[in-house]
C-alpha atoms as a PDB file:
ATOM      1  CA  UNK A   1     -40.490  -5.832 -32.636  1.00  0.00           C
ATOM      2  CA  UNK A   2     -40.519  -9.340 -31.135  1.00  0.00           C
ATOM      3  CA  UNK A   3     -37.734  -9.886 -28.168  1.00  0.00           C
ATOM      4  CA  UNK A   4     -36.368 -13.397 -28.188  1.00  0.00           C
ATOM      5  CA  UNK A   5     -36.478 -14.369 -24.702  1.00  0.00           C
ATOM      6  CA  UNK A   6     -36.209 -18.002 -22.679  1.00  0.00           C
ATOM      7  CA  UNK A   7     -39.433 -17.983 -21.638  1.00  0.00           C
ATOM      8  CA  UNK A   8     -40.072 -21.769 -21.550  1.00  0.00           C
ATOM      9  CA  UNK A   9     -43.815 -23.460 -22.789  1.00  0.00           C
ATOM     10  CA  UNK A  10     -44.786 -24.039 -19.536  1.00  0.00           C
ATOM     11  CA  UNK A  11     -45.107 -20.400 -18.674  1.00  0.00           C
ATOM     12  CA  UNK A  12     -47.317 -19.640 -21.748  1.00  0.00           C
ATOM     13  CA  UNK A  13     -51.441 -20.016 -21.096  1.00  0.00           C
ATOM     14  CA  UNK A  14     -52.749 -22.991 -21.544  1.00  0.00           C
ATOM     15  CA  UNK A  15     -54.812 -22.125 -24.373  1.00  0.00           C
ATOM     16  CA  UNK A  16     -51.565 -21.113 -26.240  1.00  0.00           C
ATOM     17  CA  UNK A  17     -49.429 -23.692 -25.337  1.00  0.00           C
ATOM     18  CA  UNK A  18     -51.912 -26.594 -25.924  1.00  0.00           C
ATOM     19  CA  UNK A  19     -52.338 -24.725 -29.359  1.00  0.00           C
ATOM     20  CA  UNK A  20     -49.271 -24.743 -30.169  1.00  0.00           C
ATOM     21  CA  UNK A  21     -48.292 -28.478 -29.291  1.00  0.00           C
ATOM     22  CA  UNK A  22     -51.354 -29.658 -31.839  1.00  0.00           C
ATOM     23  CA  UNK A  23     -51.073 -27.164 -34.353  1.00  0.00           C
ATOM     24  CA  UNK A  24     -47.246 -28.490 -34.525  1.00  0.00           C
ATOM     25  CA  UNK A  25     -48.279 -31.909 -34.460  1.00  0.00           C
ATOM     26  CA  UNK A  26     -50.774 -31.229 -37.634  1.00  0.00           C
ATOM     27  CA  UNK A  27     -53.696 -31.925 -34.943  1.00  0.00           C
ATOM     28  CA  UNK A  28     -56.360 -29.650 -36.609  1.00  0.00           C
ATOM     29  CA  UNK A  29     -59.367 -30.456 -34.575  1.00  0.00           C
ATOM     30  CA  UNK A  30     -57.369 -30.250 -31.296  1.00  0.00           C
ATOM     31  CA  UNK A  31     -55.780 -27.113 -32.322  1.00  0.00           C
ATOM     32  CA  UNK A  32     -59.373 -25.864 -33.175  1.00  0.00           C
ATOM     33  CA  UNK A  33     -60.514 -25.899 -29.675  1.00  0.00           C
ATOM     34  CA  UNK A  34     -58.676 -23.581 -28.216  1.00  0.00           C
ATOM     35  CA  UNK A  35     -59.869 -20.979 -30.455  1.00  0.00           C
ATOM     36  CA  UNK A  36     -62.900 -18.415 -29.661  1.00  0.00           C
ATOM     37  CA  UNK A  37     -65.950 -18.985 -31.608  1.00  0.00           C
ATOM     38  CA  UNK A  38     -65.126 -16.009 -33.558  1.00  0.00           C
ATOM     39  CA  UNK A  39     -61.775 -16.162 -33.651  1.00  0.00           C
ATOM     40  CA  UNK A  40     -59.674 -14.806 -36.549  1.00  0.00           C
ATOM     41  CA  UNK A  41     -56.443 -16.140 -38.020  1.00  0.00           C
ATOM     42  CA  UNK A  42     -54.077 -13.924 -40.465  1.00  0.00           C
ATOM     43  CA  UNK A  43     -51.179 -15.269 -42.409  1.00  0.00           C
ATOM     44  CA  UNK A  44     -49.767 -14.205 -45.309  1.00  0.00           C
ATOM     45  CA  UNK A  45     -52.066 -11.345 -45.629  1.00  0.00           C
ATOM     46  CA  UNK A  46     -54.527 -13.612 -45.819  1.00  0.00           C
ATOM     47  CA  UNK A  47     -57.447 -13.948 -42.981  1.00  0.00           C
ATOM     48  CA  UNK A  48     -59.567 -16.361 -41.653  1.00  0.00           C
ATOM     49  CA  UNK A  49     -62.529 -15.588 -39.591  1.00  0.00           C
ATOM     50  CA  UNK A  50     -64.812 -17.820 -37.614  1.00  0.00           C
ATOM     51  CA  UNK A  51     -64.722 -21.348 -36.970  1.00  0.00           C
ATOM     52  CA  UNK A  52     -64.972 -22.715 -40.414  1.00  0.00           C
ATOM     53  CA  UNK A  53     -62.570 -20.804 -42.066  1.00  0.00           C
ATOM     54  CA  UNK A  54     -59.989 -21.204 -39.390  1.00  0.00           C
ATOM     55  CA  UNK A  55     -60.698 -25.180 -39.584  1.00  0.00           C
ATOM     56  CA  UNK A  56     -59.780 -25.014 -42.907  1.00  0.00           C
ATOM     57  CA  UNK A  57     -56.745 -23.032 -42.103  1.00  0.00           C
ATOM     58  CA  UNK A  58     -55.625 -25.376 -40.019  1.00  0.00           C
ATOM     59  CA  UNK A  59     -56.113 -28.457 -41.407  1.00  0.00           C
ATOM     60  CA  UNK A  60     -54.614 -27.097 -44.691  1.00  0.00           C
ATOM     61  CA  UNK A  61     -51.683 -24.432 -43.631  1.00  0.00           C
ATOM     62  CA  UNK A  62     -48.278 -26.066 -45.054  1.00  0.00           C
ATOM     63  CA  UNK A  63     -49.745 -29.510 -45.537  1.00  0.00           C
ATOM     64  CA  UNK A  64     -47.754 -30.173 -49.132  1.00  0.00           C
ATOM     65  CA  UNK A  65     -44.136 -29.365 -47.286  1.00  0.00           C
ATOM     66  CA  UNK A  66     -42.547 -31.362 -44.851  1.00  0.00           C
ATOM     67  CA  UNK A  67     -41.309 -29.431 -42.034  1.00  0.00           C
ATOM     68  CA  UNK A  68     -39.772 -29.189 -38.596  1.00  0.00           C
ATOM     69  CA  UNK A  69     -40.936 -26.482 -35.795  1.00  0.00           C
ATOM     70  CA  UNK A  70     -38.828 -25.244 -32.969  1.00  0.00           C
ATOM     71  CA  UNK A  71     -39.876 -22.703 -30.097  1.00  0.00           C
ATOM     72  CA  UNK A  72     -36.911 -20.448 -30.417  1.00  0.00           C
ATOM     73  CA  UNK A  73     -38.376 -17.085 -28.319  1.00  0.00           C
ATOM     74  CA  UNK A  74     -41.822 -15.976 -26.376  1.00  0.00           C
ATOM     75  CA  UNK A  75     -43.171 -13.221 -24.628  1.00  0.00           C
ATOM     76  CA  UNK A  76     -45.748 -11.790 -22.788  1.00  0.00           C
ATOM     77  CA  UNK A  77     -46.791  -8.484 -24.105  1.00  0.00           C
ATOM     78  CA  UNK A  78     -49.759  -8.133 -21.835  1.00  0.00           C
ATOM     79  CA  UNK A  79     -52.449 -10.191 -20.086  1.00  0.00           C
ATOM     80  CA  UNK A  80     -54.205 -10.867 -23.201  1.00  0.00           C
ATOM     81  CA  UNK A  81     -51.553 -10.703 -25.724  1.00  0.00           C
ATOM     82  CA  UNK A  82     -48.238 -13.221 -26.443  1.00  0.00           C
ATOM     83  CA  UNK A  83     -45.782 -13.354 -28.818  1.00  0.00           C
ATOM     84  CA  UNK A  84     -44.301 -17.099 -29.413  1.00  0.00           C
ATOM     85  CA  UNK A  85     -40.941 -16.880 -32.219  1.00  0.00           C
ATOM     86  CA  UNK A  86     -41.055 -20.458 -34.017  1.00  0.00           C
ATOM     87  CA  UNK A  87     -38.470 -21.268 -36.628  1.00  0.00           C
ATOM     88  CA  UNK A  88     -39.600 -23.925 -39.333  1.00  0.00           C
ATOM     89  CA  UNK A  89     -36.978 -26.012 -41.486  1.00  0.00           C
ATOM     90  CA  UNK A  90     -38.766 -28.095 -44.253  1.00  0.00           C
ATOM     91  CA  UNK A  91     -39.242 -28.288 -47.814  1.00  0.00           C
ATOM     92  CA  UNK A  92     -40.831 -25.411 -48.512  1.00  0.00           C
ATOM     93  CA  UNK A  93     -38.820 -22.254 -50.251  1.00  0.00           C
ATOM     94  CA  UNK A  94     -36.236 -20.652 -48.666  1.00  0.00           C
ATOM     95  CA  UNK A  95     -36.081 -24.023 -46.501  1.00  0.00           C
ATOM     96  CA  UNK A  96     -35.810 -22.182 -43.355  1.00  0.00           C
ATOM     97  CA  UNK A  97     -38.361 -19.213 -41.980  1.00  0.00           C
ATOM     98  CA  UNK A  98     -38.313 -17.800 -38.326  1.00  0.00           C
ATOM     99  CA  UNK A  99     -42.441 -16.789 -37.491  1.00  0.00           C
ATOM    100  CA  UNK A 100     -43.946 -14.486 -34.992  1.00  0.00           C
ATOM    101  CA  UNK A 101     -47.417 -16.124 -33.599  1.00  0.00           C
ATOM    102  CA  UNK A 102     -48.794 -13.316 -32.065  1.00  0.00           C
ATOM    103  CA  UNK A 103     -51.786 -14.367 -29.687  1.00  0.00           C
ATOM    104  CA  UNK A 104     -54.559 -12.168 -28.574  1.00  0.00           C
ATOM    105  CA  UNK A 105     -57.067 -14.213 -26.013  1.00  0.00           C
ATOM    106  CA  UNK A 106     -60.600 -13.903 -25.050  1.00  0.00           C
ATOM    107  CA  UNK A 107     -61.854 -16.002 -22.128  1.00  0.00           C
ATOM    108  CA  UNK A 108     -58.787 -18.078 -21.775  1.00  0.00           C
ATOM    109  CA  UNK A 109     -59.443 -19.038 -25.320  1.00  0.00           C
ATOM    110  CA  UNK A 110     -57.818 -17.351 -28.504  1.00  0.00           C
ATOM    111  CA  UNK A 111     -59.554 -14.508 -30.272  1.00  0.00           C
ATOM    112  CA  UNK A 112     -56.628 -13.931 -32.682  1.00  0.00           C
ATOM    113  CA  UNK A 113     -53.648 -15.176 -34.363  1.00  0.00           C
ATOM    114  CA  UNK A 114     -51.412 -13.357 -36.521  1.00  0.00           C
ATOM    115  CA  UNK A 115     -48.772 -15.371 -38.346  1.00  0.00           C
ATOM    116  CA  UNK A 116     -45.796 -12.860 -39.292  1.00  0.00           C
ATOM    117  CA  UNK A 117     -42.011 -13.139 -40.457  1.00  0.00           C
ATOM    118  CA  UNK A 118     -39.988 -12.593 -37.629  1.00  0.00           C
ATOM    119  CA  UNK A 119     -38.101  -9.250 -38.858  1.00  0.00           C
ATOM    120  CA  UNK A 120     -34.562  -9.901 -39.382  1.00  0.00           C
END
């Protein structure tokens, strides 16, 4: 289980952080960079493995909602793995969803990303 915590951005990797700020900002090809060759992306039970799937995750996750994204919690779970808690207010159902991004890097880059519900 994720612990909310007040770990600010700037004491996240790079490679997360930087990921983060595009991937909120809808900034596909940005966001893309800081991913492993390889990398692999699951959200909503669904995964996406290698570059061209995850480029296509990116550029299409939540694209027909409008929606805001907060940093509300991170950890570090160990030297390769992070937790970041985001919640996201928009127009899609429910209108309000609190997500785990759970990190694992590679090489200062990301390897994997799993997109969860935060448990309530």
């Amino acid at each position: 289980m994720t612990q909310h915590t007040d770990l600010p951005s700037d004491l996240l990797p790079p490679a997360v952080r930087q990921f983060l700020g595009a991937h909120i900002v809808r900034d596909a090809d940005t966001a893309s960079s800081f991913l492993t060759e390889d990398a692999v992306i699951v959200d909503q039970d669904e995964t996406f493995r290698g570059r061209e799937e995850t480029d296509v995750f990116l550029r299409d996750a939540g694209s027909e909602f409008a929606y805001t994204t907060e940093q509300i919690g991170a950890h570090r779970v160990d030297d390769t793995h992070w937790v970041v808690t985001v919640r996201l207010e928009g127009t899609f159902p429910g209108g309000v969803a609190e997500l785990d991004y759970r990190f694992a890097l590679r090489d200062d880059l990301i390897a994997e990303l799993v997109i969860a519900n935060y448990p309530a």
